[in-house]
C-alpha atoms as a PDB file:
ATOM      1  CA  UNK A   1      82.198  27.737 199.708  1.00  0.00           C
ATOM      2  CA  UNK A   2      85.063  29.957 198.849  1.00  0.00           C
ATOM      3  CA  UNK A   3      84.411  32.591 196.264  1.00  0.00           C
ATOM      4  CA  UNK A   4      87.527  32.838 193.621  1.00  0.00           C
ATOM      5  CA  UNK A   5      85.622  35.810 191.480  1.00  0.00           C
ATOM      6  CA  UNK A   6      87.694  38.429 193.093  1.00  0.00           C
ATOM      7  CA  UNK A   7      91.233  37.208 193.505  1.00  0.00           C
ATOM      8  CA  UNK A   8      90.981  36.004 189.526  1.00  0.00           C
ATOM      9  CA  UNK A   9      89.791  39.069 187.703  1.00  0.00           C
ATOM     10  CA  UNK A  10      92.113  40.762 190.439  1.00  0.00           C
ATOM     11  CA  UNK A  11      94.794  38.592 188.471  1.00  0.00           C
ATOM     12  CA  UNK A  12      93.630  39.046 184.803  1.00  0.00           C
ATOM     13  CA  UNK A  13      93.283  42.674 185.030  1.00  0.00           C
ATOM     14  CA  UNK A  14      97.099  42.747 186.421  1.00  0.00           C
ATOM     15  CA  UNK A  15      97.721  40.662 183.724  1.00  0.00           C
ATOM     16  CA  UNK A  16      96.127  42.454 180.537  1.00  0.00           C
ATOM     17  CA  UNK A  17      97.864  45.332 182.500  1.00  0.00           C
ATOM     18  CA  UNK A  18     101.241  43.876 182.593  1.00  0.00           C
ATOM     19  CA  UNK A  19     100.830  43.053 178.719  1.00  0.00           C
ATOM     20  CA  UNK A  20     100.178  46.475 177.600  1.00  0.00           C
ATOM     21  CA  UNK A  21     103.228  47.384 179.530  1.00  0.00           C
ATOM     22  CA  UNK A  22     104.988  45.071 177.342  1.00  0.00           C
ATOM     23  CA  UNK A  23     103.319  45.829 174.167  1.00  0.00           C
ATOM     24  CA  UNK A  24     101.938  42.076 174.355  1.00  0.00           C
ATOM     25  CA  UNK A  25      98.564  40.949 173.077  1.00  0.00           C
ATOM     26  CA  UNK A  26      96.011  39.492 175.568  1.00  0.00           C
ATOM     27  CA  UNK A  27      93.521  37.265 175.024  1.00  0.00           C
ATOM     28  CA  UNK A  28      91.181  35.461 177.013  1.00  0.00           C
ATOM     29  CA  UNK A  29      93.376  31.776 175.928  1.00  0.00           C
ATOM     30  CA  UNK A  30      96.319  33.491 177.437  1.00  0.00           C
ATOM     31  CA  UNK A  31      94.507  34.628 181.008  1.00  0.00           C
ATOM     32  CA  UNK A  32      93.292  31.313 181.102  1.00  0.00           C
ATOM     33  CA  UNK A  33      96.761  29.641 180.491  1.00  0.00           C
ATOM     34  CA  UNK A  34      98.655  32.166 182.621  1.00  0.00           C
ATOM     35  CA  UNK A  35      96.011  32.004 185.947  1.00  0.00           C
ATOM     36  CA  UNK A  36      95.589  27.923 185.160  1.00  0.00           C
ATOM     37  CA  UNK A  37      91.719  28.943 184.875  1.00  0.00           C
ATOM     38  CA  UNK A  38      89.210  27.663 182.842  1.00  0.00           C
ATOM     39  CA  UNK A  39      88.723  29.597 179.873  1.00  0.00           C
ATOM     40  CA  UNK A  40      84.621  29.541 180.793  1.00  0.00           C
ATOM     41  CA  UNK A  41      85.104  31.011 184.084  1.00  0.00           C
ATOM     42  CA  UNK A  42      87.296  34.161 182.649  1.00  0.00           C
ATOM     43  CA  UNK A  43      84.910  35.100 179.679  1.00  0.00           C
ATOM     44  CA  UNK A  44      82.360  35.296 182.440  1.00  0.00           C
ATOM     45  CA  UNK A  45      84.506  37.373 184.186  1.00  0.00           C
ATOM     46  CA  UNK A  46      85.267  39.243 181.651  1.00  0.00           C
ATOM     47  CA  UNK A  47      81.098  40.444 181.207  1.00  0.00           C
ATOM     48  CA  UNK A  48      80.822  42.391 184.285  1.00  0.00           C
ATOM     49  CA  UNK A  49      84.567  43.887 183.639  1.00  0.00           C
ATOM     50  CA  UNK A  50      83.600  45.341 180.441  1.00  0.00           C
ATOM     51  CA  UNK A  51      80.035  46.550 181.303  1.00  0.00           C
ATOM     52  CA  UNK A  52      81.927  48.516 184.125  1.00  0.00           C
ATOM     53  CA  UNK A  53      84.489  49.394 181.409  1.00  0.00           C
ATOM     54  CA  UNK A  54      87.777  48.156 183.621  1.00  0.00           C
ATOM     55  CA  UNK A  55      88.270  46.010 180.434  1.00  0.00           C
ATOM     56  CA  UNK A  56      87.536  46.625 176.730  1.00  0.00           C
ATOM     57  CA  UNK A  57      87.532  43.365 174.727  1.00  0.00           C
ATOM     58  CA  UNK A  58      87.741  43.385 170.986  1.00  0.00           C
ATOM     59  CA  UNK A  59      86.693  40.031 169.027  1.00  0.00           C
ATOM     60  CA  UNK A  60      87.969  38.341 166.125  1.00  0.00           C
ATOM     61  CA  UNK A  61      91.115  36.156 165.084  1.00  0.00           C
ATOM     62  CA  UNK A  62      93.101  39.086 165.974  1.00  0.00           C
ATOM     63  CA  UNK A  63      91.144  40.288 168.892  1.00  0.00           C
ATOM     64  CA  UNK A  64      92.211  41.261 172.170  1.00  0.00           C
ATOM     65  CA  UNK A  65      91.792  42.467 175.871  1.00  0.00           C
ATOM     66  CA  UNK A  66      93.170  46.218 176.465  1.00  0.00           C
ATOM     67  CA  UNK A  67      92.232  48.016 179.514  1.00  0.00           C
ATOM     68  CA  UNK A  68      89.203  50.097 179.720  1.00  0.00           C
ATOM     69  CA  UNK A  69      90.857  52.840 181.263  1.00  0.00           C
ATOM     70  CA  UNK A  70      94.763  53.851 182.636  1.00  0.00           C
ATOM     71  CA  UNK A  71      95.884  51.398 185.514  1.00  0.00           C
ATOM     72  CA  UNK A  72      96.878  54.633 187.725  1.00  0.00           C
ATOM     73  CA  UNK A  73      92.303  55.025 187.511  1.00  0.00           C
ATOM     74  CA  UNK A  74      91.345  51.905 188.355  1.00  0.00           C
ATOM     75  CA  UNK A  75      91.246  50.795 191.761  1.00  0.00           C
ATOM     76  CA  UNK A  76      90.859  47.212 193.352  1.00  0.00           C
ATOM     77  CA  UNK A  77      87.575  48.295 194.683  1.00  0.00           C
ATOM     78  CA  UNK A  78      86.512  49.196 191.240  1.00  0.00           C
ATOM     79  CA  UNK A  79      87.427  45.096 190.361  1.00  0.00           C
ATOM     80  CA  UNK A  80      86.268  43.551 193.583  1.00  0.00           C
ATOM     81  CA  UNK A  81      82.636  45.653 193.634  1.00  0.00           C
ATOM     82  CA  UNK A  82      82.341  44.602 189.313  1.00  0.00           C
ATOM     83  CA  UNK A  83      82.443  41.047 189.805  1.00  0.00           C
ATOM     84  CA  UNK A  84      81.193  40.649 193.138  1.00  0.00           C
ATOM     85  CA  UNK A  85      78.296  42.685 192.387  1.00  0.00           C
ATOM     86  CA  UNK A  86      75.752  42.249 195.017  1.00  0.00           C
ATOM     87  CA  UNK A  87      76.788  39.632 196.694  1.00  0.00           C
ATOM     88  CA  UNK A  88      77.633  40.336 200.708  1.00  0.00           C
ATOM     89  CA  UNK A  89      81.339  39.262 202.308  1.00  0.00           C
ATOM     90  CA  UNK A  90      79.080  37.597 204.965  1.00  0.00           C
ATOM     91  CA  UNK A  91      75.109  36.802 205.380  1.00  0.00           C
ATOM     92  CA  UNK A  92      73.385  36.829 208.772  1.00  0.00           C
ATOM     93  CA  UNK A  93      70.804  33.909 209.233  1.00  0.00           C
ATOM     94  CA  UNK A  94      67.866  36.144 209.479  1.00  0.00           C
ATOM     95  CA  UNK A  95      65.863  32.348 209.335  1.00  0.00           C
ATOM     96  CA  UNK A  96      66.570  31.809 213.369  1.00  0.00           C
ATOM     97  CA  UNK A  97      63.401  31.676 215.394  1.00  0.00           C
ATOM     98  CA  UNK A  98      63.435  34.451 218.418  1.00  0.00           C
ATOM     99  CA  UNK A  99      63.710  31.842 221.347  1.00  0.00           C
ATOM    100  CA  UNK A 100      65.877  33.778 223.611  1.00  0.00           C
ATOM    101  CA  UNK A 101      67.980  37.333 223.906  1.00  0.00           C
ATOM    102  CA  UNK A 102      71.037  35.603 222.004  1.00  0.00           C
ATOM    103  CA  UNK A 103      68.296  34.410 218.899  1.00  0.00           C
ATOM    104  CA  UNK A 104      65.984  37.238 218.916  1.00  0.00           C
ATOM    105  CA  UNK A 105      69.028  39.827 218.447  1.00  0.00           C
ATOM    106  CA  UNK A 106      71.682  38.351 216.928  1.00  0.00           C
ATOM    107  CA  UNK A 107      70.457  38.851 213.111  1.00  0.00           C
ATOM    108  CA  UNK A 108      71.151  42.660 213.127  1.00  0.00           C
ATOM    109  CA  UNK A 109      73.957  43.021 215.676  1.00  0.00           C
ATOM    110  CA  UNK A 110      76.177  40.298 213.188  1.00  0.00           C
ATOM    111  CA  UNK A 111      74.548  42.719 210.373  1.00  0.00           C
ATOM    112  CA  UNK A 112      75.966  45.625 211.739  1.00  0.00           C
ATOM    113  CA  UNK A 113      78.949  43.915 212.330  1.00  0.00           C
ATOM    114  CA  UNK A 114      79.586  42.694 208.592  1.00  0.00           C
ATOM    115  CA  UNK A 115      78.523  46.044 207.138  1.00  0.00           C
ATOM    116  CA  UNK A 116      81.311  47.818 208.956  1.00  0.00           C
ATOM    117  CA  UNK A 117      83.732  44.627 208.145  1.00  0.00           C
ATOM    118  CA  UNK A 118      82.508  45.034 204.276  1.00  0.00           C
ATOM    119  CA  UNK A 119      83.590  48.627 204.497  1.00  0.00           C
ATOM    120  CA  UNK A 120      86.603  48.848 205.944  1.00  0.00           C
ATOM    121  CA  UNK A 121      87.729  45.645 203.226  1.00  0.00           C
ATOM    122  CA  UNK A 122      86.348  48.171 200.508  1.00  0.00           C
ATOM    123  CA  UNK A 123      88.451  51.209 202.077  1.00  0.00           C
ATOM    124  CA  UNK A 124      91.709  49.050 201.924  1.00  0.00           C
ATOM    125  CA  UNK A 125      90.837  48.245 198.268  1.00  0.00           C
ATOM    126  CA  UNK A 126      89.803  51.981 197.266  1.00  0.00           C
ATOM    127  CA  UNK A 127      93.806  53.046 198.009  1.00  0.00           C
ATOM    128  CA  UNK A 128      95.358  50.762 195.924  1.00  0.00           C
ATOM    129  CA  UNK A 129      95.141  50.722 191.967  1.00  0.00           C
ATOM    130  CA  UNK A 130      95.845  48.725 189.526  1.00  0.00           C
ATOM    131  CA  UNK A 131      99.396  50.464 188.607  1.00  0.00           C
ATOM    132  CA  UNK A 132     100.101  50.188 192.211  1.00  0.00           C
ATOM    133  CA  UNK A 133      99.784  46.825 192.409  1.00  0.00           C
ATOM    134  CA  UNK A 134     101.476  46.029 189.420  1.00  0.00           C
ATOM    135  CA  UNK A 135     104.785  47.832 190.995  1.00  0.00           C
ATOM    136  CA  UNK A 136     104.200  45.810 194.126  1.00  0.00           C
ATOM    137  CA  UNK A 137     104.130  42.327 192.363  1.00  0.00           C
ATOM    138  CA  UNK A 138     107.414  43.599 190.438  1.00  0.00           C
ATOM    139  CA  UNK A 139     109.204  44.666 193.242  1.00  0.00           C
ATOM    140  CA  UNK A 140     108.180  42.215 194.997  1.00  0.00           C
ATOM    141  CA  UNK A 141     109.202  39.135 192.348  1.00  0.00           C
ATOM    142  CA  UNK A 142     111.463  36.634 193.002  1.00  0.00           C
ATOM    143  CA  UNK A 143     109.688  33.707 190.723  1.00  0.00           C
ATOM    144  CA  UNK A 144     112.469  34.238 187.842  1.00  0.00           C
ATOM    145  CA  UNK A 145     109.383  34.113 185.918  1.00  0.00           C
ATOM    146  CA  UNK A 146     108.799  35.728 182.449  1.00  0.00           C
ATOM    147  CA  UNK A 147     106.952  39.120 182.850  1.00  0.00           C
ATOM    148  CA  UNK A 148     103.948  37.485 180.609  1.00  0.00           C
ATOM    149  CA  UNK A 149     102.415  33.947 180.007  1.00  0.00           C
ATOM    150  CA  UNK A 150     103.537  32.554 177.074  1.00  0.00           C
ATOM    151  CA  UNK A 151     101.284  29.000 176.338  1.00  0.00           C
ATOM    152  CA  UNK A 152     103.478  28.530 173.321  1.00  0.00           C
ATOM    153  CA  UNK A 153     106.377  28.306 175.617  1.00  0.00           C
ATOM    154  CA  UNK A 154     104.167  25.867 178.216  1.00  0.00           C
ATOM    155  CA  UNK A 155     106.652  25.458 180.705  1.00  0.00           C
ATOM    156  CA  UNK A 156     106.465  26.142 184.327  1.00  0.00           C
ATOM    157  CA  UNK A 157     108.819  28.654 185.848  1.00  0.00           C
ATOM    158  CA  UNK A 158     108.802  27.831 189.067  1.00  0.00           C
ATOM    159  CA  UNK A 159     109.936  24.055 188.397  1.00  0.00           C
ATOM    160  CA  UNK A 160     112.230  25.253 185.462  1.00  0.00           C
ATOM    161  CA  UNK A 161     113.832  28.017 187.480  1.00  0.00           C
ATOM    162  CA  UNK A 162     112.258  30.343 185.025  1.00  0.00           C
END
């Protein structure tokens, strides 16, 4: 089963980043709108974000999502190991009887073997930040997209050539 945790708190913390650039408020209506998410999954996205203060949410009518800290300070790592929490890139079947040499061995050697995988994945996410990524996807664009979702607007750019 893939695990989308990651990749969208990845894309609301770019986004609530991308709003403050633009002096926009965000809400938890607009992530949902803007990443086509259900507005469920990103409040409970949004829990381990703030505890780990990446995020800082304020409630109300005229509440809003800020940053918990500058982008330049917050790495992917910082996202990835928030929501994540625990849970491993890959589990060894540790519930294999030890019939033969293959059986017997294979639980630690594919341990060893995820645990360096885990950390180089964690390495490549502890040199980029936030801000860095946000100048990527910029540089990058060439959606003709608005810099920030709009769900008053509800069009899609990319069949609107927006």
């Amino acid at each position: 089963m893939l695990d989308y945790r990651f990749p969208t708190a990845l894309q609301m913390v770019l986004s609530v980043a991308m709003a403050e650039q633009l002096g926009k408020r965000s809400t938890s209506a607009v992530l949902a709108y803007g990443l086509e998410a259900n507005p469920s999954f990103i409040r409970k996205l949004m829990v381990p974000l703030t505890r780990d203060g990446i995020i800082v949410s304020t409630l109300g009518r005229t509440g809003s999502i800020h940053l918990g800290r500058p982008a330049e300070q917050i790495t992917l790592r910082d996202i990835y190991l928030s929501v994540i929490e625990d849970k491993r890139i890959w589990a060894s079947r540790p519930d294999v009887p030890a019939r033969c040499v293959v059986s017997a061995n294979a639980c630690w050697y594919f341990k060893a073997i995820a645990d360096e995988a885990e950390q180089a994945s964690l390495d490549v996410l502890a040199r980029r930040t936030v801000a860095d990524a946000l100048t990527e996807l910029k540089k990058a664009d060439t959606s003709g997209c608005m810099d920030f979702p709009e769900p008053e607007l509800a069009t899609d750019c990319k069949k609107n050539g927006r």
